[in-house]
C-alpha atoms as a PDB file:
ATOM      1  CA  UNK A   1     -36.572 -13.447  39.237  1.00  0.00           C
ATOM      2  CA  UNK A   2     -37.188 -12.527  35.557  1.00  0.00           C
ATOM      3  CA  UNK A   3     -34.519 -10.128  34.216  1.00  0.00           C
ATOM      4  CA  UNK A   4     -35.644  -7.002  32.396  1.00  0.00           C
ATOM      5  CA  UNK A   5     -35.102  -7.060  28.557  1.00  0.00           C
ATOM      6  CA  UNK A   6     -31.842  -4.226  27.335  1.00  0.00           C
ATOM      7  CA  UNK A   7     -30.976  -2.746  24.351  1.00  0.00           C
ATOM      8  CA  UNK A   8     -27.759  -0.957  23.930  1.00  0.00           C
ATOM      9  CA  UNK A   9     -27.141   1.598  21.582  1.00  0.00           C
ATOM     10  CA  UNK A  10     -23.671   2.920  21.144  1.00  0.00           C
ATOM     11  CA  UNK A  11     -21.940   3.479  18.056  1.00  0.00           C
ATOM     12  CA  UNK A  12     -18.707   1.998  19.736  1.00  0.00           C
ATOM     13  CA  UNK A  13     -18.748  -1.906  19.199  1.00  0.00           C
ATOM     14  CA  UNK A  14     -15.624  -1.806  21.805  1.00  0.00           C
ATOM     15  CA  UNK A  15     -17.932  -0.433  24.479  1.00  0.00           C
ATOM     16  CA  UNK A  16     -20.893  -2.285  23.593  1.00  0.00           C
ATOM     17  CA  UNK A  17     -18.896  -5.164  24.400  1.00  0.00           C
ATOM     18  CA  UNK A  18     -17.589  -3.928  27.870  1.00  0.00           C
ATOM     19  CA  UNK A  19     -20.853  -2.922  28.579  1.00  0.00           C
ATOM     20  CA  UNK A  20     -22.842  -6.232  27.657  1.00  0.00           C
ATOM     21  CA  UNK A  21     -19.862  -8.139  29.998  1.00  0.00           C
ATOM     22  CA  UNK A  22     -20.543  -5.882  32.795  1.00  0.00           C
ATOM     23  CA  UNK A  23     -24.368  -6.726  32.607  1.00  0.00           C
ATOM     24  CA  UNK A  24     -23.824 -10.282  32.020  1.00  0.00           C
ATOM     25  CA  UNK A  25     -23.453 -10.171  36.077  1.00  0.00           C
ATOM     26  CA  UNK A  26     -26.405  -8.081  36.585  1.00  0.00           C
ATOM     27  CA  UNK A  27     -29.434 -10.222  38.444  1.00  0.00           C
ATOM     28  CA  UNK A  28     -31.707  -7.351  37.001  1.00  0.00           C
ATOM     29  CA  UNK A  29     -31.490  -6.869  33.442  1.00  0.00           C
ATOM     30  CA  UNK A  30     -30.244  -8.955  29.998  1.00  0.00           C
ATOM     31  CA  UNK A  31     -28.809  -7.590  26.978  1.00  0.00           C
ATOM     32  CA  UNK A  32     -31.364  -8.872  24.030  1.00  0.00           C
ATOM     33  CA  UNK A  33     -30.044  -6.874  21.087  1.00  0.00           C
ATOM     34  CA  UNK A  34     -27.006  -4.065  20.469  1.00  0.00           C
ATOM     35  CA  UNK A  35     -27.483  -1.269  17.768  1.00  0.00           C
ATOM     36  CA  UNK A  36     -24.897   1.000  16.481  1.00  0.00           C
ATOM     37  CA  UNK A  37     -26.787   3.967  16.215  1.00  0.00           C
ATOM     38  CA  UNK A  38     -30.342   5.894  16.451  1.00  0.00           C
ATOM     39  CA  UNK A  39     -31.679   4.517  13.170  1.00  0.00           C
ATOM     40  CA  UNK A  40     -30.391   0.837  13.931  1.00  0.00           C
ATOM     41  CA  UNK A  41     -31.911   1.059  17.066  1.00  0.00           C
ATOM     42  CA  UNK A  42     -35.474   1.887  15.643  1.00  0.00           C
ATOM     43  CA  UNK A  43     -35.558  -0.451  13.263  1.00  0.00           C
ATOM     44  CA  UNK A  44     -34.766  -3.548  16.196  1.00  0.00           C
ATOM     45  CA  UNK A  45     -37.549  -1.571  18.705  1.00  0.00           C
ATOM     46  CA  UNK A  46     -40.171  -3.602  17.307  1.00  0.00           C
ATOM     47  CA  UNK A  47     -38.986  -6.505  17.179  1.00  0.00           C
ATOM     48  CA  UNK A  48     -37.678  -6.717  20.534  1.00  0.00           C
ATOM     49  CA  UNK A  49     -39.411  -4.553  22.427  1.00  0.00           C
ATOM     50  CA  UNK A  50     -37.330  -3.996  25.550  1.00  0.00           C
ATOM     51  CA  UNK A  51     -38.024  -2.539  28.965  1.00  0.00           C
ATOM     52  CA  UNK A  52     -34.889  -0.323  29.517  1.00  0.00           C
ATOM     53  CA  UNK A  53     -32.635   1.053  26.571  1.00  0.00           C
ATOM     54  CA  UNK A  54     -28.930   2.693  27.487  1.00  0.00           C
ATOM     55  CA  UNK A  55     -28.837   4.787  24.648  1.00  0.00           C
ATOM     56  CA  UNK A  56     -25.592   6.731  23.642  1.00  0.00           C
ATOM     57  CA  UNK A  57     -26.079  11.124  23.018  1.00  0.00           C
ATOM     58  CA  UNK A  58     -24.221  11.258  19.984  1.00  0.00           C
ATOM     59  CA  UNK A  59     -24.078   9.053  17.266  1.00  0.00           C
ATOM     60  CA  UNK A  60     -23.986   8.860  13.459  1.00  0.00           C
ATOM     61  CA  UNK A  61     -27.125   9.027  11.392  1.00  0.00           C
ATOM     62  CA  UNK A  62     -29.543   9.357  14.374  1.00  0.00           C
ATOM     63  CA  UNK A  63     -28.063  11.026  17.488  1.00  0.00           C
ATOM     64  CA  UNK A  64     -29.473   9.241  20.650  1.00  0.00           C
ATOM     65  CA  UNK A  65     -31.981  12.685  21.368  1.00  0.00           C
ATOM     66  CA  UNK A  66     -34.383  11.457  18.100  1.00  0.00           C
ATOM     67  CA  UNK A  67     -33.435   8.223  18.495  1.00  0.00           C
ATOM     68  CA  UNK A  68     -35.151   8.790  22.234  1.00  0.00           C
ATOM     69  CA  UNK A  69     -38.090  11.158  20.950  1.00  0.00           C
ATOM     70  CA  UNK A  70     -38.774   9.018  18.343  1.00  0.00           C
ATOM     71  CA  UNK A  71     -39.059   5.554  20.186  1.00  0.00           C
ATOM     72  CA  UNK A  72     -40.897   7.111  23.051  1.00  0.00           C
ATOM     73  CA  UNK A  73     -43.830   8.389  20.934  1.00  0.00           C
ATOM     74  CA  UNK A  74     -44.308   4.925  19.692  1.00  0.00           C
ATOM     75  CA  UNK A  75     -43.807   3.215  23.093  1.00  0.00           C
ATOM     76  CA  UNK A  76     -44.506   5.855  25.656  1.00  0.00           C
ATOM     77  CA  UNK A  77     -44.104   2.968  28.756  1.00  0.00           C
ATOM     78  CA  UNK A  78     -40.132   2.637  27.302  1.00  0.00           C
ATOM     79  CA  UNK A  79     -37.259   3.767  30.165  1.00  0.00           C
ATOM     80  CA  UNK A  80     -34.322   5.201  28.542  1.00  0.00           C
ATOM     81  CA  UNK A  81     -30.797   6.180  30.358  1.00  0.00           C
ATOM     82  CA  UNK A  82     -28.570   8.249  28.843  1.00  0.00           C
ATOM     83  CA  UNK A  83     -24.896   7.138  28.531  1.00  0.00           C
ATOM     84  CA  UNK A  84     -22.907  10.177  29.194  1.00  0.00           C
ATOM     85  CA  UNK A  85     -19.478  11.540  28.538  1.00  0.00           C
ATOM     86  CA  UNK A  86     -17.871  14.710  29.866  1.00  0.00           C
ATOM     87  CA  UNK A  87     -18.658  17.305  27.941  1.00  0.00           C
ATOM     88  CA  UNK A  88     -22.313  16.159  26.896  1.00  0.00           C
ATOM     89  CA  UNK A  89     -23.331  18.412  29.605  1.00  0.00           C
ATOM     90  CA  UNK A  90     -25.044  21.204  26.556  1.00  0.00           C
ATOM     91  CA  UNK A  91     -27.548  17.871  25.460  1.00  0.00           C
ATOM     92  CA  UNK A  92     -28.620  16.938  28.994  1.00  0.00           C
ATOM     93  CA  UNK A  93     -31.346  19.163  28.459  1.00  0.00           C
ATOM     94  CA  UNK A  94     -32.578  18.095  25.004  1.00  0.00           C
ATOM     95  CA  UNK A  95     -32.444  14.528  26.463  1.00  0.00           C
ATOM     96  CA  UNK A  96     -34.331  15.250  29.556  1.00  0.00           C
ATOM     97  CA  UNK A  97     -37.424  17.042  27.254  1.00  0.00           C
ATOM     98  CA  UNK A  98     -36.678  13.878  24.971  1.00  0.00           C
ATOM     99  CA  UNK A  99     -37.609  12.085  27.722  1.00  0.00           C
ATOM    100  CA  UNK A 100     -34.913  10.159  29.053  1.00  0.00           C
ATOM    101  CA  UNK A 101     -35.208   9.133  32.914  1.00  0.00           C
ATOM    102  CA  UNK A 102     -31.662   8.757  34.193  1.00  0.00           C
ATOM    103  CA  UNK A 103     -27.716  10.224  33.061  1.00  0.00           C
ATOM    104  CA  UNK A 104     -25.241   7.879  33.338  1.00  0.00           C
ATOM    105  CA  UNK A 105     -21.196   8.191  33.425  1.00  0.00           C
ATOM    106  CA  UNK A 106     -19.327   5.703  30.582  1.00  0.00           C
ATOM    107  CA  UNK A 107     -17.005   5.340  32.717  1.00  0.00           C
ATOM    108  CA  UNK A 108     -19.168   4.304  35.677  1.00  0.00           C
ATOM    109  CA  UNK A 109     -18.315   1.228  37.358  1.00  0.00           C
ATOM    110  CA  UNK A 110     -20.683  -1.429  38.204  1.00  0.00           C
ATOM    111  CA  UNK A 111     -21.921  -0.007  40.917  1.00  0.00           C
ATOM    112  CA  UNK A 112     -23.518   2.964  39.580  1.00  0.00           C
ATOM    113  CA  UNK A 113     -24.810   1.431  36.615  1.00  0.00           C
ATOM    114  CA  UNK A 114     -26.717  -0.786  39.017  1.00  0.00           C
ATOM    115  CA  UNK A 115     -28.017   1.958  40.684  1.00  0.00           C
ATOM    116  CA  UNK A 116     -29.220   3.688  37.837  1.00  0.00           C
ATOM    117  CA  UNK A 117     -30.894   0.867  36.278  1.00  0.00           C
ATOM    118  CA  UNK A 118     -32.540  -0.046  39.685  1.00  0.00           C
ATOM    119  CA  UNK A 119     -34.207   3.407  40.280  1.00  0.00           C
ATOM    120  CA  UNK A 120     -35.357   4.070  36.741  1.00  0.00           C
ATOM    121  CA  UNK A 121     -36.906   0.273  36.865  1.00  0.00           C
ATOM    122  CA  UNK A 122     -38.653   1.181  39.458  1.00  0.00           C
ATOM    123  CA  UNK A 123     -40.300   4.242  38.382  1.00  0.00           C
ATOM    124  CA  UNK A 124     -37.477   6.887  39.695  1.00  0.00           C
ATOM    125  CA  UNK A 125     -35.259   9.085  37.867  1.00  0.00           C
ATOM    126  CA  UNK A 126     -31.498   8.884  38.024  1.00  0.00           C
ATOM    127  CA  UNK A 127     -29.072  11.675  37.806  1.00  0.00           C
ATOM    128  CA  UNK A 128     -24.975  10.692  38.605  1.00  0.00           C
ATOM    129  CA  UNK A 129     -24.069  13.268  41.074  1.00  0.00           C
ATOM    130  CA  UNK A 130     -20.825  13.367  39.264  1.00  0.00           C
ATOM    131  CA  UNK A 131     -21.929  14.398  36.450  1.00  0.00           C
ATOM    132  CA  UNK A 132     -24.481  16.762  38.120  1.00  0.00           C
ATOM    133  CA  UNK A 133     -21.715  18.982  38.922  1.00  0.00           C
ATOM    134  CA  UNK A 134     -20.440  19.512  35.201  1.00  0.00           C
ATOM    135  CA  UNK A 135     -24.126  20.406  34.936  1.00  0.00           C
ATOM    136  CA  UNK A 136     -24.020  22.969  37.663  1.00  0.00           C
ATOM    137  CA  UNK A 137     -20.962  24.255  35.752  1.00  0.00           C
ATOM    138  CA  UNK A 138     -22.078  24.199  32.215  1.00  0.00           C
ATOM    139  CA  UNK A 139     -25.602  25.500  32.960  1.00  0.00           C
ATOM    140  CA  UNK A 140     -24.262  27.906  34.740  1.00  0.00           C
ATOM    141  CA  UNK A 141     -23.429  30.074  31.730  1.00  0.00           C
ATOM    142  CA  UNK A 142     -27.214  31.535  31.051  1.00  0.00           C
ATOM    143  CA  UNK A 143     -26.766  32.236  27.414  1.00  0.00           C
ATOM    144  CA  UNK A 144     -26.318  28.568  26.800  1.00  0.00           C
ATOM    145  CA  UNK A 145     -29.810  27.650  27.224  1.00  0.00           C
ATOM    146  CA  UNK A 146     -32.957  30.475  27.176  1.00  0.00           C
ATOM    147  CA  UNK A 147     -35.282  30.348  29.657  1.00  0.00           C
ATOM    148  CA  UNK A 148     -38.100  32.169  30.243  1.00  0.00           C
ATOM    149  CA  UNK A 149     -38.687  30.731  34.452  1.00  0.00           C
ATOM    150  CA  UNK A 150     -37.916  33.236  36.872  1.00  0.00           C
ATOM    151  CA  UNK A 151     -37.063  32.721  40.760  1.00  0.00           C
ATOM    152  CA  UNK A 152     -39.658  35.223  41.849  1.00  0.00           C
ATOM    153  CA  UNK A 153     -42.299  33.772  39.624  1.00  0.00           C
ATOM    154  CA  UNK A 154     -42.640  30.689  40.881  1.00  0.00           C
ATOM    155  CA  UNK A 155     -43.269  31.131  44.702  1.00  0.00           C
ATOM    156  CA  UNK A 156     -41.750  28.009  46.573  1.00  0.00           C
ATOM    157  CA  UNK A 157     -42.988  28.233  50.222  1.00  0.00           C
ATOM    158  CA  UNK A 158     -39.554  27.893  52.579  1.00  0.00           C
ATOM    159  CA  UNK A 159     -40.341  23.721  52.987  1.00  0.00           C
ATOM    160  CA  UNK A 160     -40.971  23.641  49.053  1.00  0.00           C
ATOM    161  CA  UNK A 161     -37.256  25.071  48.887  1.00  0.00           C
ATOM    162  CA  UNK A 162     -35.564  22.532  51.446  1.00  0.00           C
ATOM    163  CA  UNK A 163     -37.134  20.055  49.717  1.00  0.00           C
ATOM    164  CA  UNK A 164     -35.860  20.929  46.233  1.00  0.00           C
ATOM    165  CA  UNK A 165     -32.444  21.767  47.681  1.00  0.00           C
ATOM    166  CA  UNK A 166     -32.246  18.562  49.075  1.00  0.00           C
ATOM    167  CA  UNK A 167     -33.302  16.488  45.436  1.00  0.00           C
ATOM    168  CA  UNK A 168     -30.747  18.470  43.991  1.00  0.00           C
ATOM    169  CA  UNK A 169     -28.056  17.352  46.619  1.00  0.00           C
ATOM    170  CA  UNK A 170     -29.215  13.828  44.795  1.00  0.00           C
ATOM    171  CA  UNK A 171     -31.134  12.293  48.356  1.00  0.00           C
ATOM    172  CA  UNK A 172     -34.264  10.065  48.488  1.00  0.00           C
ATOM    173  CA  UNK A 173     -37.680  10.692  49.430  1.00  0.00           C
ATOM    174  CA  UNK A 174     -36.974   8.774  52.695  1.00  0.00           C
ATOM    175  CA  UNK A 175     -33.531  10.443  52.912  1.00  0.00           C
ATOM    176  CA  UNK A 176     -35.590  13.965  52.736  1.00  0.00           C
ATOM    177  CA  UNK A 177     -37.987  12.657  54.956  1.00  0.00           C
ATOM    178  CA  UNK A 178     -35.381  11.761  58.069  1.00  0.00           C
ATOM    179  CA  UNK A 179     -33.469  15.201  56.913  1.00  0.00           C
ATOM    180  CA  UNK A 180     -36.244  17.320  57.313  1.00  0.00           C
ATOM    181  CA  UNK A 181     -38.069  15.513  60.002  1.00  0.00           C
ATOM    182  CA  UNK A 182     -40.985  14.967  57.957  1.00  0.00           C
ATOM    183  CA  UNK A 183     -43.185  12.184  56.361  1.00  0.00           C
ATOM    184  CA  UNK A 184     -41.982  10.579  53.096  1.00  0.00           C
ATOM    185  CA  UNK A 185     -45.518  10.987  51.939  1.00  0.00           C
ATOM    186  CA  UNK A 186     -45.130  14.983  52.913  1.00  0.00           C
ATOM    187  CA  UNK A 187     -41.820  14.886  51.111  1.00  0.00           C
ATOM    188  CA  UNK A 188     -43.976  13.384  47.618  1.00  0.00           C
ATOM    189  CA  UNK A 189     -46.550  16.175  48.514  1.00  0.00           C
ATOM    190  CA  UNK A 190     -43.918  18.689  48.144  1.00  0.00           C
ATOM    191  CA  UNK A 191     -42.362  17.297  44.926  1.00  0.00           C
ATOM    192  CA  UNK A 192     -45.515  17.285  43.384  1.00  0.00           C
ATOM    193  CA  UNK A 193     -46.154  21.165  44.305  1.00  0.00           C
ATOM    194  CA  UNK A 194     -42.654  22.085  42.894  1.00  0.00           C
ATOM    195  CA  UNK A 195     -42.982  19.761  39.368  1.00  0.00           C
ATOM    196  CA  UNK A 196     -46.349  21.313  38.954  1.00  0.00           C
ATOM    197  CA  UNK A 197     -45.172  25.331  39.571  1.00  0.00           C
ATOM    198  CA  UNK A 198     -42.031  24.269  37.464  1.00  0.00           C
ATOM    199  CA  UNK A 199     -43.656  22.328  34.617  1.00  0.00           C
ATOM    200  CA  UNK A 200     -41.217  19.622  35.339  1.00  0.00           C
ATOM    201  CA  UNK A 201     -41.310  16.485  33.543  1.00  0.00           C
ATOM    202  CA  UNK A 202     -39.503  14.321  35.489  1.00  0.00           C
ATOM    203  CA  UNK A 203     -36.806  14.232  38.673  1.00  0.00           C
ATOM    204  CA  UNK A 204     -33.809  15.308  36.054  1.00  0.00           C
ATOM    205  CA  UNK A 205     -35.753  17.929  34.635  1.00  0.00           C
ATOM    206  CA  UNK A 206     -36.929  19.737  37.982  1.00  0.00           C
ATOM    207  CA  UNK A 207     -32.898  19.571  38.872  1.00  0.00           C
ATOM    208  CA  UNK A 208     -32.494  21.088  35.364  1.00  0.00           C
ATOM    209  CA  UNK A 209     -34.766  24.173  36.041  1.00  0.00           C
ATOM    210  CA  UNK A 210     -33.394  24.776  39.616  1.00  0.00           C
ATOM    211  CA  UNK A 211     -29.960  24.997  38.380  1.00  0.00           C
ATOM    212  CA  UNK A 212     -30.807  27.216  35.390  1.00  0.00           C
ATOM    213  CA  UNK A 213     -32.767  29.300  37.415  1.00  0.00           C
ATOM    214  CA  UNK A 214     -30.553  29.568  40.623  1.00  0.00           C
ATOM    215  CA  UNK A 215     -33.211  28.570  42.827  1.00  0.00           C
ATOM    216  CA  UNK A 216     -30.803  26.238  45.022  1.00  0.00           C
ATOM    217  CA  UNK A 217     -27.364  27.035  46.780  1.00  0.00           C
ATOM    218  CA  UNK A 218     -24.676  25.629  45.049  1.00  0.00           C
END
């Protein structure tokens, strides 16, 4: 099986390190190049052109949310994940309109980084449920981020709801599916209805928008 081509931006050589070990198992993915920050990282893109990039929030010279907006309007096709720390919870919103595809812990063992990796390869967005809750917490204060979506506005039918409530409890379409006694292809129907009435961009974003905007139970 051919491995997917990494780049790993971090301005922490220390971590870059742990992390490169910790994919040197990984049957899915190989470390081509490391950068130490958002400006390194551009300047290897081309050269290398990877599939997947872990890319680092903040950083010297280029923070990881340019470094992201940047790289994507030059390769559009690119997958970034985000490597998060508590208390990057106020940028997981810039990232996500950046247009990162998955949050992941630093801290995260092998396990979840393999995860992660898996689902954004595949076309899927990934969203730690760990950190979900510190963004269930921090979002939770309105005046941090405007927003000008309203719960009324945007009519979700009763299965529309279950169904977002239930990507916000982090489950898969085929989770949803067996939950709700429904088709997985019903489930997609429905997820395509509520990132349409949302203006979504993406998995992390709709969980974004239903926090912010209280349309799930927490």
């Amino acid at each position: 099986m051919n491995s997917n081509s990494v780049i790993l931006v971090d301005d922490h050589q220390m971590f870059r390190e742990g992390l490169r070990f910790l994919l040197s198992k990984s049957r899915q993915v190989e470390v081509i190049a490391e950068a130490e920050n958002g400006e390194h990282f551009l300047e290897l893109l081309e050269a290398h052109q990877p599939d997947l990039v872990l890319m680092d929030i903040n950083m010297p010279k280029m923070n990881g949310i340019e470094a992201t907006q940047r790289a994507l309007a030059i390769h559009p096709d690119l997958k970034v994940i985000a490597l998060s720390m508590f208390g990057d919870e106020v940028y997981y919103y810039n990232m996500i309109h950046a247009g990162v595809k998955g949050f992941v812990l630093k801290k995260a063992g092998s396990h979840d980084l393999e995860s992660a990796i898996e689902a954004v390869l595949n076309g899927n967005d990934y969203f730690s449920q760990e950190l979900l809750k510190n963004v269930i917490i921090s979002l939770g204060d309105s005046k941090k981020i405007k927003t000008n979506q309203g719960q009324n506005s945007l009519q979700l039918s009763e299965r529309e709801q279950e169904v977002l409530q239930q990507i916000c409890n982090g489950l898969s379409t085929k989770e949803i599916a067996e939950e709700l006694n429904i088709s997985p292809r019903t489930v997609e129907g429905h997820k395509t209805k509520l990132m349409d009435k949302t203006a979504a961009k993406n998995t992390s974003n709709l969980i974004m928008i239903a926090i912010k905007n209280k349309l799930i139970e927490i």
